[in-house]
C-alpha atoms as a PDB file:
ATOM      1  CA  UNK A   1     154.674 108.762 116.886  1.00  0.00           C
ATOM      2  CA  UNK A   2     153.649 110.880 120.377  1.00  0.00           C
ATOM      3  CA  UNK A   3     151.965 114.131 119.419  1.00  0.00           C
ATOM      4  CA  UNK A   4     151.318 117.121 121.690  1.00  0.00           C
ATOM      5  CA  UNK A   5     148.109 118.421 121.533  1.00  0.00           C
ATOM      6  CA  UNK A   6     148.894 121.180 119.173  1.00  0.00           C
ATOM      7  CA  UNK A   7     150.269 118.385 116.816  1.00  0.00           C
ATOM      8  CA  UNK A   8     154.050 119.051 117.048  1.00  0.00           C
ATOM      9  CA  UNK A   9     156.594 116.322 117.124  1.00  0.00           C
ATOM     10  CA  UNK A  10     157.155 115.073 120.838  1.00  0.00           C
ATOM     11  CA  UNK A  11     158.687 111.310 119.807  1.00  0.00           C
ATOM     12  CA  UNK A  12     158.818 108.150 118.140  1.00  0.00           C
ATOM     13  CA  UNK A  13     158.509 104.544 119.067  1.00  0.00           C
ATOM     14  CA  UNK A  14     160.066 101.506 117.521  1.00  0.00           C
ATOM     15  CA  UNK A  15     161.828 100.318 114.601  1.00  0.00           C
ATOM     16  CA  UNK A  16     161.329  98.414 111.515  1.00  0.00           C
ATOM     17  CA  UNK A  17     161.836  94.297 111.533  1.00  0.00           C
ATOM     18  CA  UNK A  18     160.405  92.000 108.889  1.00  0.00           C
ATOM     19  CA  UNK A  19     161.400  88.185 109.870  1.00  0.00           C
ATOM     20  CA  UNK A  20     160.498  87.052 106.246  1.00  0.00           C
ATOM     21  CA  UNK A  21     163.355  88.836 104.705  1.00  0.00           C
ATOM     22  CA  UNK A  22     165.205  90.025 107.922  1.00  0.00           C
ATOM     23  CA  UNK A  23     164.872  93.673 106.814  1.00  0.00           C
ATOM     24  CA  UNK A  24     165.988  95.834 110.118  1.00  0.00           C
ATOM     25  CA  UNK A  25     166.124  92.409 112.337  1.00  0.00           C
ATOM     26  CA  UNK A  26     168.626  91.908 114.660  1.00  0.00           C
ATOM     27  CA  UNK A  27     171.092  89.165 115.630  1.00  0.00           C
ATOM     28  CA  UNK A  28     172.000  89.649 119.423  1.00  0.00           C
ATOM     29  CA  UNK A  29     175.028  87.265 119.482  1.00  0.00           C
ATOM     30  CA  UNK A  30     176.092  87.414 116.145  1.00  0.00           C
ATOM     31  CA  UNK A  31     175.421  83.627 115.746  1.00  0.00           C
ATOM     32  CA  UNK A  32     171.379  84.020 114.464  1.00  0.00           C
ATOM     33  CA  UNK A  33     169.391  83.446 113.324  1.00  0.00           C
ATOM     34  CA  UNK A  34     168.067  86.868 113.239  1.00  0.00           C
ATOM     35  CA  UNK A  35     165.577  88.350 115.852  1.00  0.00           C
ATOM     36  CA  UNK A  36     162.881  90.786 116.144  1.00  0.00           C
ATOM     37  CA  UNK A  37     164.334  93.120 118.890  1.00  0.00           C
ATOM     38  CA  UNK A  38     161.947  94.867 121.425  1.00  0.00           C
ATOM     39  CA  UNK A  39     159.916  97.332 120.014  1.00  0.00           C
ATOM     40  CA  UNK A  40     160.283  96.500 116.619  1.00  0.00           C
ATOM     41  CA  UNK A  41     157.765  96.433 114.565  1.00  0.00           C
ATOM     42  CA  UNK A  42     155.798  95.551 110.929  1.00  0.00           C
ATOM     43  CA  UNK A  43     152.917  97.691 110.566  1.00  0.00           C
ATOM     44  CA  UNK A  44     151.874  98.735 113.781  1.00  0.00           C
ATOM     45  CA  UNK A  45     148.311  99.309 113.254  1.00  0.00           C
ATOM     46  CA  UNK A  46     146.809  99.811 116.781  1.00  0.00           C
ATOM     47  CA  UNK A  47     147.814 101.724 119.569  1.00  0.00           C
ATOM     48  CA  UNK A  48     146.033 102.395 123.014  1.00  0.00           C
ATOM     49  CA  UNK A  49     146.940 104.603 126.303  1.00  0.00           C
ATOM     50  CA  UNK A  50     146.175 103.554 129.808  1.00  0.00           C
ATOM     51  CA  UNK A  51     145.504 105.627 132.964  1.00  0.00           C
ATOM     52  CA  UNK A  52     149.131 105.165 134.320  1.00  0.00           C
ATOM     53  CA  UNK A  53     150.403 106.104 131.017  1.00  0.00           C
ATOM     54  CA  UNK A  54     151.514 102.750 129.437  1.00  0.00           C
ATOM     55  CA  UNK A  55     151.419 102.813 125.857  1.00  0.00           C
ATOM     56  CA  UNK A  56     150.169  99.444 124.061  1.00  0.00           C
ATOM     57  CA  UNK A  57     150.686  98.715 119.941  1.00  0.00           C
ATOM     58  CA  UNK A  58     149.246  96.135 118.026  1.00  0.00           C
ATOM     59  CA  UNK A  59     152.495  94.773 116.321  1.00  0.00           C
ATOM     60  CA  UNK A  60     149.889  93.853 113.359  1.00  0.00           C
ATOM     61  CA  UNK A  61     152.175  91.415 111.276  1.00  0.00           C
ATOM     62  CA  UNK A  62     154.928  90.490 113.413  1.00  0.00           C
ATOM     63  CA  UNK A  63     151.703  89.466 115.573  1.00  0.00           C
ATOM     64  CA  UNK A  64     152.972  90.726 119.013  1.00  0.00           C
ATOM     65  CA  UNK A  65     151.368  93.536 121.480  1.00  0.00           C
ATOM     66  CA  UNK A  66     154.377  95.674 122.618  1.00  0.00           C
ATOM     67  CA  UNK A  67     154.442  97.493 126.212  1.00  0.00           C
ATOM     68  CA  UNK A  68     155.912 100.746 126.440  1.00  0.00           C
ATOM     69  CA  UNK A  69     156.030 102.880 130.102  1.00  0.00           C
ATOM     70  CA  UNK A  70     154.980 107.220 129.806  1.00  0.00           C
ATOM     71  CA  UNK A  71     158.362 108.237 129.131  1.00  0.00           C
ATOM     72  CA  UNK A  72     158.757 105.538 125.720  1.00  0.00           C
ATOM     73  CA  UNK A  73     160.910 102.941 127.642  1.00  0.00           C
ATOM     74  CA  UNK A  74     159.979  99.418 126.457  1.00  0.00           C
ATOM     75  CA  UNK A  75     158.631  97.506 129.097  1.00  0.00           C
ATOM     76  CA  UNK A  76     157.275  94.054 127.652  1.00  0.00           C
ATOM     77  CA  UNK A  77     155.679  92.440 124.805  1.00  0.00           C
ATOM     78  CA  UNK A  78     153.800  88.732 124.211  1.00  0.00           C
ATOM     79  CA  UNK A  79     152.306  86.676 121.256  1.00  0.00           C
ATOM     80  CA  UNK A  80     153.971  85.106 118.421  1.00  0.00           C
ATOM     81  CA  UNK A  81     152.014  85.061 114.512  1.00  0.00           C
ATOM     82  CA  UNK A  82     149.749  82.218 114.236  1.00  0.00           C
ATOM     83  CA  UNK A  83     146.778  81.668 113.548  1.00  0.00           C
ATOM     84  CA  UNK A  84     143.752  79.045 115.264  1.00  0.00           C
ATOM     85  CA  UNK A  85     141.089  79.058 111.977  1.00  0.00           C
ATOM     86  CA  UNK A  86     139.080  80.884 113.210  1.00  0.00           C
ATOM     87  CA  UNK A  87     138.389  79.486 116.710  1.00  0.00           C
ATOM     88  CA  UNK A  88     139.135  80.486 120.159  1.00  0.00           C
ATOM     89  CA  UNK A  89     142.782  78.845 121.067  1.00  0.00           C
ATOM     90  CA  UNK A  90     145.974  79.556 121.832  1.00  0.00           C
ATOM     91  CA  UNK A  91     145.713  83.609 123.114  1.00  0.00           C
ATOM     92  CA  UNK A  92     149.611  84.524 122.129  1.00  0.00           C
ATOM     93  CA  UNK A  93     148.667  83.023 118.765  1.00  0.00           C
ATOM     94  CA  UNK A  94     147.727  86.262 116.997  1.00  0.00           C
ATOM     95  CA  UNK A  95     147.076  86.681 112.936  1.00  0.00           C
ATOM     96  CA  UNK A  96     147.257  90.016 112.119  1.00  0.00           C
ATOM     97  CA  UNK A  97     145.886  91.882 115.514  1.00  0.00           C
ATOM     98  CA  UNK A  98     144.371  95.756 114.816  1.00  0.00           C
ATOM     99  CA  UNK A  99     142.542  97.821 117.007  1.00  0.00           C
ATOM    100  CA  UNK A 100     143.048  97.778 120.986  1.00  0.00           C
ATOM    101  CA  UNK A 101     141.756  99.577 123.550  1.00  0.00           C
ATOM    102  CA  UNK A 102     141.395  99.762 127.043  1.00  0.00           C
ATOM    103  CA  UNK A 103     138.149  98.468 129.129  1.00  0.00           C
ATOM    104  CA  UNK A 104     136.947 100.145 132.170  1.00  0.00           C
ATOM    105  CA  UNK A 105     139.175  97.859 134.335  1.00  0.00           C
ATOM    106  CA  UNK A 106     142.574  98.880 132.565  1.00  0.00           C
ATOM    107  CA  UNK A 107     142.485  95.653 130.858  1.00  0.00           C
ATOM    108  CA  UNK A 108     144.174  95.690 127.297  1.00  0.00           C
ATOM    109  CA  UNK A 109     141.028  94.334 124.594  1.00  0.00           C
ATOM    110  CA  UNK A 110     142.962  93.278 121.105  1.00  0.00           C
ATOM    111  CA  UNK A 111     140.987  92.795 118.065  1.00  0.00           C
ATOM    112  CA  UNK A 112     142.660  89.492 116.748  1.00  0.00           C
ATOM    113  CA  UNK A 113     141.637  90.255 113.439  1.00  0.00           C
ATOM    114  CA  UNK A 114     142.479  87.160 111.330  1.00  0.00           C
ATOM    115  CA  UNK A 115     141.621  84.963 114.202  1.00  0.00           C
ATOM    116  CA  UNK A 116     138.351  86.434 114.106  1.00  0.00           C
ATOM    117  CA  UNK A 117     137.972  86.613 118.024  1.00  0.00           C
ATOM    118  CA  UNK A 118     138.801  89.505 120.921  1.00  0.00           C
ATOM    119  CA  UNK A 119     141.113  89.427 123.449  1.00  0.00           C
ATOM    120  CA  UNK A 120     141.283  90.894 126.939  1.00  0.00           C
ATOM    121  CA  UNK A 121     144.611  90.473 128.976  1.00  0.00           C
ATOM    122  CA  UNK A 122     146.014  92.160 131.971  1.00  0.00           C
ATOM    123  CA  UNK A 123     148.783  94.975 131.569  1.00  0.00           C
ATOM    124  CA  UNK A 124     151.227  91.867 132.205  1.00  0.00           C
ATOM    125  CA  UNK A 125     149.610  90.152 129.571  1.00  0.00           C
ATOM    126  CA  UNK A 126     147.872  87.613 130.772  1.00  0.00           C
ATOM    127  CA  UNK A 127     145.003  86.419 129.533  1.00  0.00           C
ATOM    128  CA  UNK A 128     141.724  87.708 131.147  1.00  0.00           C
ATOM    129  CA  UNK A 129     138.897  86.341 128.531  1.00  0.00           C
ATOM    130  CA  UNK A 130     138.410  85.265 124.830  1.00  0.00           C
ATOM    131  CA  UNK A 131     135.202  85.409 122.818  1.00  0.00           C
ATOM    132  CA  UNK A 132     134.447  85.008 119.191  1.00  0.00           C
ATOM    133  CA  UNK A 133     135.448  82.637 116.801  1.00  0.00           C
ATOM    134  CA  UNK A 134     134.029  83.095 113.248  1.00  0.00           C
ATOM    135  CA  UNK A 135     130.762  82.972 112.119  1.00  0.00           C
ATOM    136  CA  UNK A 136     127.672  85.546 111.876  1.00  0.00           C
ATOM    137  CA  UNK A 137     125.495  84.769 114.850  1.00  0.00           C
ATOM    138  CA  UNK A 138     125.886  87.285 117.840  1.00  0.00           C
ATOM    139  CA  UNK A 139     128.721  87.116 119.223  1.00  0.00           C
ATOM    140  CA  UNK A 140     130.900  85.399 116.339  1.00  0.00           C
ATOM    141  CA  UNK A 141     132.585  87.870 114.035  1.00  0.00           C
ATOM    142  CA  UNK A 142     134.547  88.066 110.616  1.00  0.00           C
ATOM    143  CA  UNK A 143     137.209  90.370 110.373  1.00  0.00           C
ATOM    144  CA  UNK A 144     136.898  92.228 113.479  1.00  0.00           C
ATOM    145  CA  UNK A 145     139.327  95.324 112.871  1.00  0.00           C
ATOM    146  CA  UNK A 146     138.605  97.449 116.076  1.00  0.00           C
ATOM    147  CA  UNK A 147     137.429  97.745 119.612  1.00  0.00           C
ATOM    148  CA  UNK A 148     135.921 100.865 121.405  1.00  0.00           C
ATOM    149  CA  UNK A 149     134.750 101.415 125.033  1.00  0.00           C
ATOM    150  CA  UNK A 150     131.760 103.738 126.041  1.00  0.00           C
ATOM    151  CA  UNK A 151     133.227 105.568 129.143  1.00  0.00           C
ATOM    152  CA  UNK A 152     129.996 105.719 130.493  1.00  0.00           C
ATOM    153  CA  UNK A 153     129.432 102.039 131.306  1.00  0.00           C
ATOM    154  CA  UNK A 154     132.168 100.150 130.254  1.00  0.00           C
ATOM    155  CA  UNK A 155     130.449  99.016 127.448  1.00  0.00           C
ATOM    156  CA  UNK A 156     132.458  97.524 124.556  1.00  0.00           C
ATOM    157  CA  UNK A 157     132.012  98.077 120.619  1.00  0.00           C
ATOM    158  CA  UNK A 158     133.483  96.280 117.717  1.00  0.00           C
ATOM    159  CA  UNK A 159     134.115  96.536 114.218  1.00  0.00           C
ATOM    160  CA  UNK A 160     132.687  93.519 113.056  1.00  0.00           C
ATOM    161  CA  UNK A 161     133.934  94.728 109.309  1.00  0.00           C
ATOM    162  CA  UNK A 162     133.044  91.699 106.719  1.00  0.00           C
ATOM    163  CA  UNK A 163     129.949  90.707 108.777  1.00  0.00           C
ATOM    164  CA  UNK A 164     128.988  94.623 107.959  1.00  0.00           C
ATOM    165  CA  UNK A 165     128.077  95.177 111.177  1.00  0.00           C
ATOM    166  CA  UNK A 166     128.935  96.781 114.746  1.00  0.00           C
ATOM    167  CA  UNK A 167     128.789  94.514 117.314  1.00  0.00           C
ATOM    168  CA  UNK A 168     128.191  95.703 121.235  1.00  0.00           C
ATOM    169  CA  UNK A 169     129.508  93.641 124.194  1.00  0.00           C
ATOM    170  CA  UNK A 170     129.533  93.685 128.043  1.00  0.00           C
ATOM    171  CA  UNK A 171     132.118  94.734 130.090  1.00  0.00           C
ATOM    172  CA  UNK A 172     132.137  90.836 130.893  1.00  0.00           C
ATOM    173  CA  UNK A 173     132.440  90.410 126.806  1.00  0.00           C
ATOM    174  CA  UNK A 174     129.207  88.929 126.955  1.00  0.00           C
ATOM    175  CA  UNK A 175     127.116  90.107 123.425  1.00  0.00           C
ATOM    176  CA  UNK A 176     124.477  92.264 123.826  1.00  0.00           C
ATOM    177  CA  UNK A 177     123.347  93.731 120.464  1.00  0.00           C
ATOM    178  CA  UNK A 178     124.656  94.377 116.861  1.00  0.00           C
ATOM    179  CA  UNK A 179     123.689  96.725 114.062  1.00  0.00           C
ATOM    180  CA  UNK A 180     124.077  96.650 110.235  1.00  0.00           C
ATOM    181  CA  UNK A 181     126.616  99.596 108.946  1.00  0.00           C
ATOM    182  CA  UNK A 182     125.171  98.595 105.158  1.00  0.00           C
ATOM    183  CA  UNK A 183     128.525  99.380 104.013  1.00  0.00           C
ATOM    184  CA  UNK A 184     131.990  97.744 104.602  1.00  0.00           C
ATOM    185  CA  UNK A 185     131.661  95.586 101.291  1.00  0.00           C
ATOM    186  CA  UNK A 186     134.933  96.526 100.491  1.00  0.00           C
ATOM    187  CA  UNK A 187     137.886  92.977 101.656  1.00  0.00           C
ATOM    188  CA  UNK A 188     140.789  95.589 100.718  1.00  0.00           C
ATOM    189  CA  UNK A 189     143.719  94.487 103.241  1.00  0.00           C
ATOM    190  CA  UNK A 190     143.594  98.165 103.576  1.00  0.00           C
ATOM    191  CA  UNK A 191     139.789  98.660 104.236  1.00  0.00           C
ATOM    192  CA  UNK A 192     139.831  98.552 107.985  1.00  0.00           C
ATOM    193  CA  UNK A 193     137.289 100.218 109.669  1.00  0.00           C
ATOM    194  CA  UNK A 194     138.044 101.758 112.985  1.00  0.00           C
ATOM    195  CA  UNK A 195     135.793 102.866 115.542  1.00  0.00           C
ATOM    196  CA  UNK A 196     135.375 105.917 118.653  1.00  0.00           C
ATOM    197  CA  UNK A 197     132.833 106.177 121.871  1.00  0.00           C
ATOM    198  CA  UNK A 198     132.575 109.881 122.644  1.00  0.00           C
ATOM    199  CA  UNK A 199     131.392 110.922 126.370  1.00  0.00           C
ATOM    200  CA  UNK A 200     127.697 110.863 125.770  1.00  0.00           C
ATOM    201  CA  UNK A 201     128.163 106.926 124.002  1.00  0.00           C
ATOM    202  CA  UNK A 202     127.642 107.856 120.356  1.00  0.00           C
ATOM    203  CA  UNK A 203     129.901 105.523 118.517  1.00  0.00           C
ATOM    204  CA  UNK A 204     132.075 106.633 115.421  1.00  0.00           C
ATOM    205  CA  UNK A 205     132.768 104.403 112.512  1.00  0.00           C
ATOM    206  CA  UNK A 206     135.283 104.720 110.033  1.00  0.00           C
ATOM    207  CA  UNK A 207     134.117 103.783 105.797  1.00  0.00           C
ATOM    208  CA  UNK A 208     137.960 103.936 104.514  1.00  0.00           C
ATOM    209  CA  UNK A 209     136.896 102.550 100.655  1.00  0.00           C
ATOM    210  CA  UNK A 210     134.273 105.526 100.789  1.00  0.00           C
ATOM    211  CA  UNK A 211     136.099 108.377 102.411  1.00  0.00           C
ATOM    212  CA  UNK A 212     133.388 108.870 105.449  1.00  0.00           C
ATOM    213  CA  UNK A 213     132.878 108.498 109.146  1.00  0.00           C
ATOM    214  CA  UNK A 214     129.695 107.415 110.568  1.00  0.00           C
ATOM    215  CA  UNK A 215     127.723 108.554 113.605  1.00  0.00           C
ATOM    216  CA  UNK A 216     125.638 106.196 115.478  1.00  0.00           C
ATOM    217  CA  UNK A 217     123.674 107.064 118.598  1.00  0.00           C
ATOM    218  CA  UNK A 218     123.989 104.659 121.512  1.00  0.00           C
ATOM    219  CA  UNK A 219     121.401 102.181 120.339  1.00  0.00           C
ATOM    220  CA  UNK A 220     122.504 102.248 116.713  1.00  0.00           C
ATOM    221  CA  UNK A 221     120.561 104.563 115.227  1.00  0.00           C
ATOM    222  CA  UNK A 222     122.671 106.650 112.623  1.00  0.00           C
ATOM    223  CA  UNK A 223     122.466 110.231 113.559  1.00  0.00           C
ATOM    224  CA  UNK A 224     125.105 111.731 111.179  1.00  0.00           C
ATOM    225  CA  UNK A 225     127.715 110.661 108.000  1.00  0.00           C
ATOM    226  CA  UNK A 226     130.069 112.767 107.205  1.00  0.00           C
ATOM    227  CA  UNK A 227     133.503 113.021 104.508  1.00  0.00           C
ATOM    228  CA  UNK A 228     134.409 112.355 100.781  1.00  0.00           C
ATOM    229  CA  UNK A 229     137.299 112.258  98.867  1.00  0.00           C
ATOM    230  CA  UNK A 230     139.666 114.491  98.636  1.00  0.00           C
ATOM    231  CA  UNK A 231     142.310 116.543  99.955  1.00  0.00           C
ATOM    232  CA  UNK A 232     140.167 119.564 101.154  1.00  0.00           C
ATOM    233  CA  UNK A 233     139.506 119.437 104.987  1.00  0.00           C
ATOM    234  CA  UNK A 234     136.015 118.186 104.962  1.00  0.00           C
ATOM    235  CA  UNK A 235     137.088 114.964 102.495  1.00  0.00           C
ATOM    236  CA  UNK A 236     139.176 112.196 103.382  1.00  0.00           C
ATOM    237  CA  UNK A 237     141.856 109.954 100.906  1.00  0.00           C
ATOM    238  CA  UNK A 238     141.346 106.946 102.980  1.00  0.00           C
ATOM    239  CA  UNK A 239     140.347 107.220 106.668  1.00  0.00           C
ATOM    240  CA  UNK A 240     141.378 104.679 108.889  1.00  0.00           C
ATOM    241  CA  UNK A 241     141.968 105.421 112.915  1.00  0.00           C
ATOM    242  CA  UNK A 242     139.612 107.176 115.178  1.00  0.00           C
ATOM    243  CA  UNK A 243     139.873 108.954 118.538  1.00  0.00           C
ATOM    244  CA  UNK A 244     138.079 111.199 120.739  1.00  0.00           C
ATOM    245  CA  UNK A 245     140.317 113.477 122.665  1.00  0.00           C
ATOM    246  CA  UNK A 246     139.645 113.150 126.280  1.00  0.00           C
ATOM    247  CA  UNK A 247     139.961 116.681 127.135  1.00  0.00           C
ATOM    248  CA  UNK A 248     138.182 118.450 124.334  1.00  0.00           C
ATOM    249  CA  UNK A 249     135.945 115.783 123.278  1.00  0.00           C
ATOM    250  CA  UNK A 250     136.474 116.461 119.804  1.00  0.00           C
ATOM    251  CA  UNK A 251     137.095 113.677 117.430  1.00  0.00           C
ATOM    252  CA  UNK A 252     140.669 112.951 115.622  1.00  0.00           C
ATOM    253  CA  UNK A 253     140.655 111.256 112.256  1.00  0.00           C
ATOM    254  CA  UNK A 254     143.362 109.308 110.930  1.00  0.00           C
ATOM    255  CA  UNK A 255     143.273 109.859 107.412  1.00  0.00           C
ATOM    256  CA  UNK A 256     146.224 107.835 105.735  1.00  0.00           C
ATOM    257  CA  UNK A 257     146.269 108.760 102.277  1.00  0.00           C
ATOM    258  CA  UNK A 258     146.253 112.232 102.755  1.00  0.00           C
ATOM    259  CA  UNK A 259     149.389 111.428 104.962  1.00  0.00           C
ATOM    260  CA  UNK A 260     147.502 113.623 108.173  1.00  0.00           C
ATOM    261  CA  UNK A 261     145.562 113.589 111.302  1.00  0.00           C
ATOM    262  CA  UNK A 262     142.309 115.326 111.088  1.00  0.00           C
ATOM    263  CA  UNK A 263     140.549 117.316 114.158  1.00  0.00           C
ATOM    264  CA  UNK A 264     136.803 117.793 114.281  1.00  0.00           C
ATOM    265  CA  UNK A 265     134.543 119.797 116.226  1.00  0.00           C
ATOM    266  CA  UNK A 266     132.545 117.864 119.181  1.00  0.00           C
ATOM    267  CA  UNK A 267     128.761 116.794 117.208  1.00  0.00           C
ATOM    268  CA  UNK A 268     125.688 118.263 118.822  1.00  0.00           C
END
């Protein structure tokens, strides 16, 4: 869904298509078997803007990235849903991808969640780099639900959810540091932690199972928590995406449950 800045309705993207049951698949020729059509998707759960405007989503379980243009035309899409246990492999092989973003050098970065690795591939799609594979060393991750630039320095953040931990990376994807969140306990397939860079590199972390949003200054240091639950504007019913606007600065909340996108103040 494309919101203005005030929040009104501007459009949607996409349709529904489940292959497993062929709910809202197509069947081009009338022959099958059935077909997911462009920009259809099963629980998009990413989406990321470029400079020129190109809108990417994480098809989550049909385990595609879609390519739309500024004006909602499709344009492209690649992968297939498969998984590589855990190891680097085939890139188009995605299980379950989540957060995306784009780096510094309008590459697309893809959280392959169930794959336990990130991604980095050109606009085409083609694949740039892979790191990860599972494990808890540096560099190896378990569950990885998100990825987040700094816009300062290209530096790269990421949701490293059941190691409990945020994870930074080089531009180059090489790993640089890590910190504990000492939350995240929670393997709910809808516990997924999401995360924000804001102009001045303070990351922002999503705790969906706890209604909150953390605060970390650039070296990992938590400077604020914020949220609880509820329906009242300072409480959350399960928070999921985060965003800073690029304009304002100020931070936009996803928060699911409560069925509503939430717009904070910038954090001095």
């Amino acid at each position: 869904v494309v919101l203005a800045p005030d929040g009104t309705f501007v459009r949607a993207l996409g349709s529904f298509c489940e292959l497993s049951t062929g709910n809202g698949c197509v069947d081009p020729d009338g022959a099958g078997p059935l077909e997911m059509g462009d920009g259809q998707f099963n629980e998009p759960w990413g989406v990321a803007v470029d400079d020129a405007g190109r809108v990417y989503v994480a098809d989550t379980w049909n385990g595609r990235i879609h390519v739309f243009d500024a004006d909602g035309n499709f344009v492209r899409k690649w992968g297939y849903f498969n998984g590589t246990n855990g190891e680097l492999g085939d890139p188009y092989a995605l299980f379950g991808p989540r957060g995306i973003a784009v780096d510094g050098q309008g590459n697309l970065l893809v959280a392959d969640t169930g794959n336990k690795r990130i991604l980095q591939f050109t606009p085409e799609g083609e694949l740039v780099n892979q790191v990860g594979g599972g494990g808890v060393i540096l560099g190896r991750f378990e569950e990885p639900t998100d990825v987040a630039v700094d816009p300062r320095d290209g530096s790269i953040y990421v949701a490293d959810a059941w190691n409990q931990r945020i994870q930074k990376l080089g531009p180059d994807l090489a790993a640089l540091a890590e910190w504990p969140t000492y939350s995240w306990a929670s393997t709910d397939r809808y516990h997924k932690p999401y995360l924000a860079v804001d102009s001045q590199g303070r990351v922002y972390a999503s705790d969906p199972s706890m209604y909150r949003v953390f605060v970390y200054a650039p070296d990992g240091q938590l400077q604020a928590t914020f949220g609880n639950f509820g329906p009242e504007l300072n409480r959350f019913g399960l928070p999921n995406g985060l965003a800073i606007d690029p304009t304002t600065g100020q931070l936009l909340v996803a928060d699911a449950d409560n069925q509503r996108v939430m717009l904070f103040p910038i954090i001095n």
